[in-house]
C-alpha atoms as a PDB file:
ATOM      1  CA  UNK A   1       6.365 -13.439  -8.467  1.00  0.00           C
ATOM      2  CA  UNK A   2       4.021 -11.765  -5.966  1.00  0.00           C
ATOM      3  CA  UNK A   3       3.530 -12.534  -2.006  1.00  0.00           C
ATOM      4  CA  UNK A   4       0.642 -13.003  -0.476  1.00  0.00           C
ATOM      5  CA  UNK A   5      -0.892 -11.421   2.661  1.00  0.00           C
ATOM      6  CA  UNK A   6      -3.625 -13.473   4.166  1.00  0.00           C
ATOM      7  CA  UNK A   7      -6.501 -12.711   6.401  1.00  0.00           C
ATOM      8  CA  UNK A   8      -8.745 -15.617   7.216  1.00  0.00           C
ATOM      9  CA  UNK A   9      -7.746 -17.792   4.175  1.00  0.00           C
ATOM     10  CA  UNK A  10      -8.203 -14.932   1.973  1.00  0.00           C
ATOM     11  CA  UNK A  11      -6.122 -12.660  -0.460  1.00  0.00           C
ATOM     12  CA  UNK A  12      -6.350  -8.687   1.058  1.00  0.00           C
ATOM     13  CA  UNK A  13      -2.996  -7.693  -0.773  1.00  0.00           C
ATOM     14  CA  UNK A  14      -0.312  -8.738  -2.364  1.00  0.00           C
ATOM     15  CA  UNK A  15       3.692  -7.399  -2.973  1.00  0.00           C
ATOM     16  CA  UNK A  16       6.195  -7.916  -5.523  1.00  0.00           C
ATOM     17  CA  UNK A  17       9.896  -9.229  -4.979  1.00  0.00           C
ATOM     18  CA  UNK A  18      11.404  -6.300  -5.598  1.00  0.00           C
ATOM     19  CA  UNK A  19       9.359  -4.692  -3.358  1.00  0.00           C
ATOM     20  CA  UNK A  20       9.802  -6.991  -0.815  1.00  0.00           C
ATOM     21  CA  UNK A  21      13.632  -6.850  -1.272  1.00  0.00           C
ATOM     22  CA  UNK A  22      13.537  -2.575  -1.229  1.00  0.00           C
ATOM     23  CA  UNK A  23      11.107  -3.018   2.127  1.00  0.00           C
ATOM     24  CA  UNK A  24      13.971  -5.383   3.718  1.00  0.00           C
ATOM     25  CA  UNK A  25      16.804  -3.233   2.966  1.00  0.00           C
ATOM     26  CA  UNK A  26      15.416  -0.047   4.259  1.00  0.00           C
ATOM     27  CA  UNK A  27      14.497  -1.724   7.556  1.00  0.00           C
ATOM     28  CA  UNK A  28      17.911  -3.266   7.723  1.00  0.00           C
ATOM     29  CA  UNK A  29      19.070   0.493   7.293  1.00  0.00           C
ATOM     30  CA  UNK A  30      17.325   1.795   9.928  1.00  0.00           C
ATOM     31  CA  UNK A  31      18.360  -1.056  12.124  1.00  0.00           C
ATOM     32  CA  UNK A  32      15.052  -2.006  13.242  1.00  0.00           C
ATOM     33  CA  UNK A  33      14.196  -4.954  11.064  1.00  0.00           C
ATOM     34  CA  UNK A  34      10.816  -5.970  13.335  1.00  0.00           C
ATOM     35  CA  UNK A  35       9.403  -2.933  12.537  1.00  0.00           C
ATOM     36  CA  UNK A  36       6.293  -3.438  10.140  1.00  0.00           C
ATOM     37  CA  UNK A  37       4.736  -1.078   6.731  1.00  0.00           C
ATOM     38  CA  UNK A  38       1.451   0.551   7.608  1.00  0.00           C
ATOM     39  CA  UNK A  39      -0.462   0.462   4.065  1.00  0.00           C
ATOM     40  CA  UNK A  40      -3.612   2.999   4.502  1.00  0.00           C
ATOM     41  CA  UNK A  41      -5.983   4.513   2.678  1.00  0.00           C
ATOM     42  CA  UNK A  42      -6.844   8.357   3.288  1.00  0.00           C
ATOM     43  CA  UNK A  43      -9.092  10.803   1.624  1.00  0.00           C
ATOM     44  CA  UNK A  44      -7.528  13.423  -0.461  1.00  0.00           C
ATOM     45  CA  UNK A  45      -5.623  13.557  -3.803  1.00  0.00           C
ATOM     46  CA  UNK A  46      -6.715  14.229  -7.030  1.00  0.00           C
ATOM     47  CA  UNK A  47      -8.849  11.531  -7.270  1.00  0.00           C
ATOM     48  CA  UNK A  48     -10.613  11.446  -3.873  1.00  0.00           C
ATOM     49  CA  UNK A  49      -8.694   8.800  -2.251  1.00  0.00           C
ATOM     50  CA  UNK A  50      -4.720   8.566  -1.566  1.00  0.00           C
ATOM     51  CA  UNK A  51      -2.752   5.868  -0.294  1.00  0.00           C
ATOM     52  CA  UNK A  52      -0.158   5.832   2.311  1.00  0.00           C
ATOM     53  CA  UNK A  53       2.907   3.799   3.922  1.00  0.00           C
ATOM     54  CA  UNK A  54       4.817   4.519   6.848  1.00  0.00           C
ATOM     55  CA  UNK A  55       6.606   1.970   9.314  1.00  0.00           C
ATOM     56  CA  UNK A  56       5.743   1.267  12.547  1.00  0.00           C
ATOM     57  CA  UNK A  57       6.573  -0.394  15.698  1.00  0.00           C
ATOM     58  CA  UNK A  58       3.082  -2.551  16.172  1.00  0.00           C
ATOM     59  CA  UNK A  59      -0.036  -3.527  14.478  1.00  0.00           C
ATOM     60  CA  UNK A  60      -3.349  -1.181  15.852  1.00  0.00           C
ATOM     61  CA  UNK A  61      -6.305  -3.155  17.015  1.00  0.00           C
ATOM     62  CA  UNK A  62      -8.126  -4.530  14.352  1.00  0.00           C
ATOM     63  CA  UNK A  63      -5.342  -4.619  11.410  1.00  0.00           C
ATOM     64  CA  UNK A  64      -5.106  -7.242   9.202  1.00  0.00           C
ATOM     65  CA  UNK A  65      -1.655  -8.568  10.053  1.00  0.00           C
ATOM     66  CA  UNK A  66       0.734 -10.418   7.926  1.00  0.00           C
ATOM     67  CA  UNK A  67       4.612 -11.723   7.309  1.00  0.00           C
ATOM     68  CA  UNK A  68       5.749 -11.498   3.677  1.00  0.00           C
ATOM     69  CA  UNK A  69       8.983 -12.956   3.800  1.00  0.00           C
ATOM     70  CA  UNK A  70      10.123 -11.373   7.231  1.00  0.00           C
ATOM     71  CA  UNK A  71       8.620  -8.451   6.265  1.00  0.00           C
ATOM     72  CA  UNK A  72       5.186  -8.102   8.634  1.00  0.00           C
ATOM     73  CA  UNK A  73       2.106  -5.373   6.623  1.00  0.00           C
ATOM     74  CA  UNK A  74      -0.100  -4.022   8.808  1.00  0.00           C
ATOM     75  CA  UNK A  75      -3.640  -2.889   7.362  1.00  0.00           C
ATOM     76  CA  UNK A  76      -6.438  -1.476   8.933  1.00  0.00           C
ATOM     77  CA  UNK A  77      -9.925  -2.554   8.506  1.00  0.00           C
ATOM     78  CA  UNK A  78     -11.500   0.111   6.709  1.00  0.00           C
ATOM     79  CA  UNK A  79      -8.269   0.574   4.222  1.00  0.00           C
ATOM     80  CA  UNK A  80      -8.968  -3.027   3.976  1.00  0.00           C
ATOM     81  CA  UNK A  81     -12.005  -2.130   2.026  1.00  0.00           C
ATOM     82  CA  UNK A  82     -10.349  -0.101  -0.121  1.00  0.00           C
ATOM     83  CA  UNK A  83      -7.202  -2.156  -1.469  1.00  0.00           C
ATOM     84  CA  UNK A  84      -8.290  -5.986  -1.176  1.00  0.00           C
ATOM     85  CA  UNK A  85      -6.492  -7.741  -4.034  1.00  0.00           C
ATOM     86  CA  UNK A  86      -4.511  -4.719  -4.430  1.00  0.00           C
ATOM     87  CA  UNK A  87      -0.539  -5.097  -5.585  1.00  0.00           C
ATOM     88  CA  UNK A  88       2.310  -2.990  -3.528  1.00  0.00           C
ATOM     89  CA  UNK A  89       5.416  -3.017  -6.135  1.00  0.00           C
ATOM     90  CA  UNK A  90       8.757  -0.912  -6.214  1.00  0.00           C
ATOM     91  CA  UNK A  91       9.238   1.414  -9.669  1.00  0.00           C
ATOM     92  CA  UNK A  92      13.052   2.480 -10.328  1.00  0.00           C
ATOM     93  CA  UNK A  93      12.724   5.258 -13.201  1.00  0.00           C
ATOM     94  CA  UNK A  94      14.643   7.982 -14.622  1.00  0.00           C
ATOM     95  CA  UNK A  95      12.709  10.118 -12.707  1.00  0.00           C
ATOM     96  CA  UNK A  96      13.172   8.458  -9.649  1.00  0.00           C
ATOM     97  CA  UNK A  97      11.830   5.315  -7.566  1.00  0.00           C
ATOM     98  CA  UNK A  98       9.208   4.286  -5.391  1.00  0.00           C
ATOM     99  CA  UNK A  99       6.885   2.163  -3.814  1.00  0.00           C
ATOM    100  CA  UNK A 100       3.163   2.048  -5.941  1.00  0.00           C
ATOM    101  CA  UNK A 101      -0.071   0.536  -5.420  1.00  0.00           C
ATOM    102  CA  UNK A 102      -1.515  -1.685  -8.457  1.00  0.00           C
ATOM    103  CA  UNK A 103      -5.355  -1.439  -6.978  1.00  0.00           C
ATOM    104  CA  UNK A 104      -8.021  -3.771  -9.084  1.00  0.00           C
ATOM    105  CA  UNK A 105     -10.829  -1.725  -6.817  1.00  0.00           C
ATOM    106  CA  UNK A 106      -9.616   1.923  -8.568  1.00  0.00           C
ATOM    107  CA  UNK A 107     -12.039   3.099 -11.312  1.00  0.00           C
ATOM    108  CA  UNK A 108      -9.813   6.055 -12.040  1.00  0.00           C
ATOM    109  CA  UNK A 109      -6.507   7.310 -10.774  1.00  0.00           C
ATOM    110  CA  UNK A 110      -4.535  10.454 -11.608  1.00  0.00           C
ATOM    111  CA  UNK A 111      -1.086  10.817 -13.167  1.00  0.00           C
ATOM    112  CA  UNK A 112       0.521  11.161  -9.680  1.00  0.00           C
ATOM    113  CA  UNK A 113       0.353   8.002  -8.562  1.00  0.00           C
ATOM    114  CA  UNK A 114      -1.192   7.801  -5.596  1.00  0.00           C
ATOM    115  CA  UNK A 115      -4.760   8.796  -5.824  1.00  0.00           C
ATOM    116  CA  UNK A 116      -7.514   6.940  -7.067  1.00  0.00           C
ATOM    117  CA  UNK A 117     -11.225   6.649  -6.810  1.00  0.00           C
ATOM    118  CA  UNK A 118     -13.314   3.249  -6.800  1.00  0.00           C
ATOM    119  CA  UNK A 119     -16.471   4.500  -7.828  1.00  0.00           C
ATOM    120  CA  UNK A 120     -17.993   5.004  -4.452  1.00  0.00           C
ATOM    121  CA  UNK A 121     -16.768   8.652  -3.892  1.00  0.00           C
ATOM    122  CA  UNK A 122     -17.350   9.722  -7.663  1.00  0.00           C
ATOM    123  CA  UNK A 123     -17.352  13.797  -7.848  1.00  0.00           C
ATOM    124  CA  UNK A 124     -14.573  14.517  -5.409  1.00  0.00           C
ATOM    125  CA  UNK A 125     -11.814  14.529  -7.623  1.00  0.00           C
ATOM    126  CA  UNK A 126      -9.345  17.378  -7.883  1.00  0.00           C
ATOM    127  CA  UNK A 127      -6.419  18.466  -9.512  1.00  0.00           C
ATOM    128  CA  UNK A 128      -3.278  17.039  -9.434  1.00  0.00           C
ATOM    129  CA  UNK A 129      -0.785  18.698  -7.391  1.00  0.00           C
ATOM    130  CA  UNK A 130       2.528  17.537  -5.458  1.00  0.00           C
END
Protein backbone atom coordinates (compact mmCIF):
# COMPACT_ATOMS: atom_id res chain seq x y z
CA UNK A 1 0.00 0.00 0.00
CA UNK A 2 1.26 3.37 -1.26
CA UNK A 3 1.35 6.95 0.65
CA UNK A 4 0.26 9.82 -0.56
CA UNK A 5 1.88 13.28 -0.86
CA UNK A 6 -0.59 16.04 -1.28
CA UNK A 7 -0.40 19.49 -2.68
CA UNK A 8 -3.63 21.41 -2.70
CA UNK A 9 -5.97 18.33 -2.50
CA UNK A 10 -4.09 16.73 -5.18
CA UNK A 11 -1.88 13.55 -5.80
CA UNK A 12 1.98 14.92 -6.95
CA UNK A 13 3.65 11.55 -5.76
CA UNK A 14 3.29 8.75 -4.07
CA UNK A 15 5.80 6.03 -1.94
CA UNK A 16 5.62 2.53 -1.08
CA UNK A 17 5.91 0.96 2.54
CA UNK A 18 8.95 -0.40 2.10
CA UNK A 19 10.19 2.59 0.96
CA UNK A 20 8.90 4.48 3.55
CA UNK A 21 10.31 2.00 6.15
CA UNK A 22 14.13 2.07 4.24
CA UNK A 23 13.66 6.21 4.25
CA UNK A 24 12.96 5.97 8.22
CA UNK A 25 15.74 3.78 9.05
CA UNK A 26 18.42 5.61 7.25
CA UNK A 27 17.37 8.88 8.92
CA UNK A 28 17.26 7.15 12.24
CA UNK A 29 20.96 6.14 11.27
CA UNK A 30 22.14 9.29 10.68
CA UNK A 31 20.48 10.57 13.79
CA UNK A 32 18.70 13.33 12.26
CA UNK A 33 15.21 11.99 11.83
CA UNK A 34 13.62 15.75 10.84
CA UNK A 35 15.65 15.84 8.06
CA UNK A 36 13.48 15.55 4.76
CA UNK A 37 14.22 13.55 0.88
CA UNK A 38 14.71 16.08 -1.87
CA UNK A 39 13.08 14.17 -5.02
CA UNK A 40 14.32 16.25 -8.29
CA UNK A 41 14.39 16.02 -11.63
CA UNK A 42 17.68 16.99 -13.65
CA UNK A 43 18.67 16.82 -17.23
CA UNK A 44 21.09 14.21 -18.22
CA UNK A 45 21.09 10.37 -18.49
CA UNK A 46 20.51 8.27 -21.20
CA UNK A 47 17.26 9.25 -21.75
CA UNK A 48 17.36 13.06 -21.37
CA UNK A 49 16.07 13.37 -17.97
CA UNK A 50 17.46 11.77 -14.54
CA UNK A 51 16.06 11.76 -11.25
CA UNK A 52 17.59 12.51 -8.00
CA UNK A 53 17.27 12.18 -4.01
CA UNK A 54 19.31 13.58 -1.44
CA UNK A 55 18.26 14.67 2.23
CA UNK A 56 18.10 17.84 3.48
CA UNK A 57 17.67 20.03 6.38
CA UNK A 58 14.58 22.35 4.93
CA UNK A 59 12.16 22.65 2.17
CA UNK A 60 13.41 25.61 -0.67
CA UNK A 61 10.84 28.21 -1.47
CA UNK A 62 8.30 26.99 -3.55
CA UNK A 63 8.51 23.01 -2.87
CA UNK A 64 5.70 21.04 -2.63
CA UNK A 65 5.97 19.86 0.96
CA UNK A 66 4.65 16.78 2.52
CA UNK A 67 4.73 14.14 5.71
CA UNK A 68 4.47 10.48 4.68
CA UNK A 69 4.36 8.81 7.81
CA UNK A 70 7.02 11.05 9.67
CA UNK A 71 8.88 11.05 6.79
CA UNK A 72 8.52 14.92 5.21
CA UNK A 73 9.37 14.92 0.71
CA UNK A 74 10.32 17.95 -0.46
CA UNK A 75 9.71 18.68 -4.33
CA UNK A 76 10.35 21.52 -6.28
CA UNK A 77 8.01 23.09 -8.65
CA UNK A 78 9.40 22.44 -11.88
CA UNK A 79 10.39 18.58 -10.87
CA UNK A 80 6.83 18.78 -9.95
CA UNK A 81 6.07 18.81 -13.59
CA UNK A 82 7.97 16.10 -14.29
CA UNK A 83 6.94 13.25 -11.69
CA UNK A 84 3.17 14.11 -10.69
CA UNK A 85 1.55 10.74 -9.98
CA UNK A 86 4.89 9.31 -10.00
CA UNK A 87 5.71 6.17 -7.41
CA UNK A 88 9.13 6.31 -5.17
CA UNK A 89 9.60 2.43 -4.11
CA UNK A 90 12.69 0.52 -2.55
CA UNK A 91 14.12 -2.64 -4.90
CA UNK A 92 16.30 -5.29 -2.82
CA UNK A 93 17.98 -7.52 -5.69
CA UNK A 94 20.79 -9.78 -6.13
CA UNK A 95 22.47 -7.12 -7.57
CA UNK A 96 21.89 -4.81 -5.00
CA UNK A 97 19.08 -2.32 -3.61
CA UNK A 98 17.73 0.94 -4.07
CA UNK A 99 15.36 3.54 -4.11
CA UNK A 100 13.39 3.81 -7.91
CA UNK A 101 10.99 6.02 -9.43
CA UNK A 102 7.73 4.29 -11.05
CA UNK A 103 6.92 7.63 -13.32
CA UNK A 104 3.34 7.35 -15.35
CA UNK A 105 4.72 10.77 -17.24
CA UNK A 106 8.01 8.63 -18.78
CA UNK A 107 7.53 7.66 -22.47
CA UNK A 108 10.82 5.82 -22.44
CA UNK A 109 13.45 5.06 -19.87
CA UNK A 110 16.80 3.26 -20.17
CA UNK A 111 17.99 0.07 -18.50
CA UNK A 112 19.73 2.10 -15.72
CA UNK A 113 17.10 3.14 -13.92
CA UNK A 114 17.08 6.46 -13.53
CA UNK A 115 16.62 8.23 -16.76
CA UNK A 116 13.66 8.71 -18.64
CA UNK A 117 12.11 10.96 -21.18
CA UNK A 118 8.30 12.13 -21.27
CA UNK A 119 8.03 13.00 -24.70
CA UNK A 120 8.75 16.66 -24.40
CA UNK A 121 12.61 16.44 -24.79
CA UNK A 122 12.45 13.60 -27.56
CA UNK A 123 16.07 13.43 -29.43
CA UNK A 124 18.32 13.94 -26.44
CA UNK A 125 18.79 10.58 -25.46
CA UNK A 126 22.19 8.99 -24.97
CA UNK A 127 23.83 6.02 -24.05
CA UNK A 128 23.71 4.36 -21.02
CA UNK A 129 26.60 4.70 -18.86
CA UNK A 130 27.22 4.50 -14.90
Amino acid sequence: MAQEMIEQDTQLISITDSALTQLRDLLQKQGRPEMGLRVFVQPGGCSGMSYGMGFEDRPEEGDAISDLGGVRLFVDSVSAQYIKGAEIDFVDSLMGGGFTVHNPNAVSSCSCGSSFDTGADAGTARGCSH
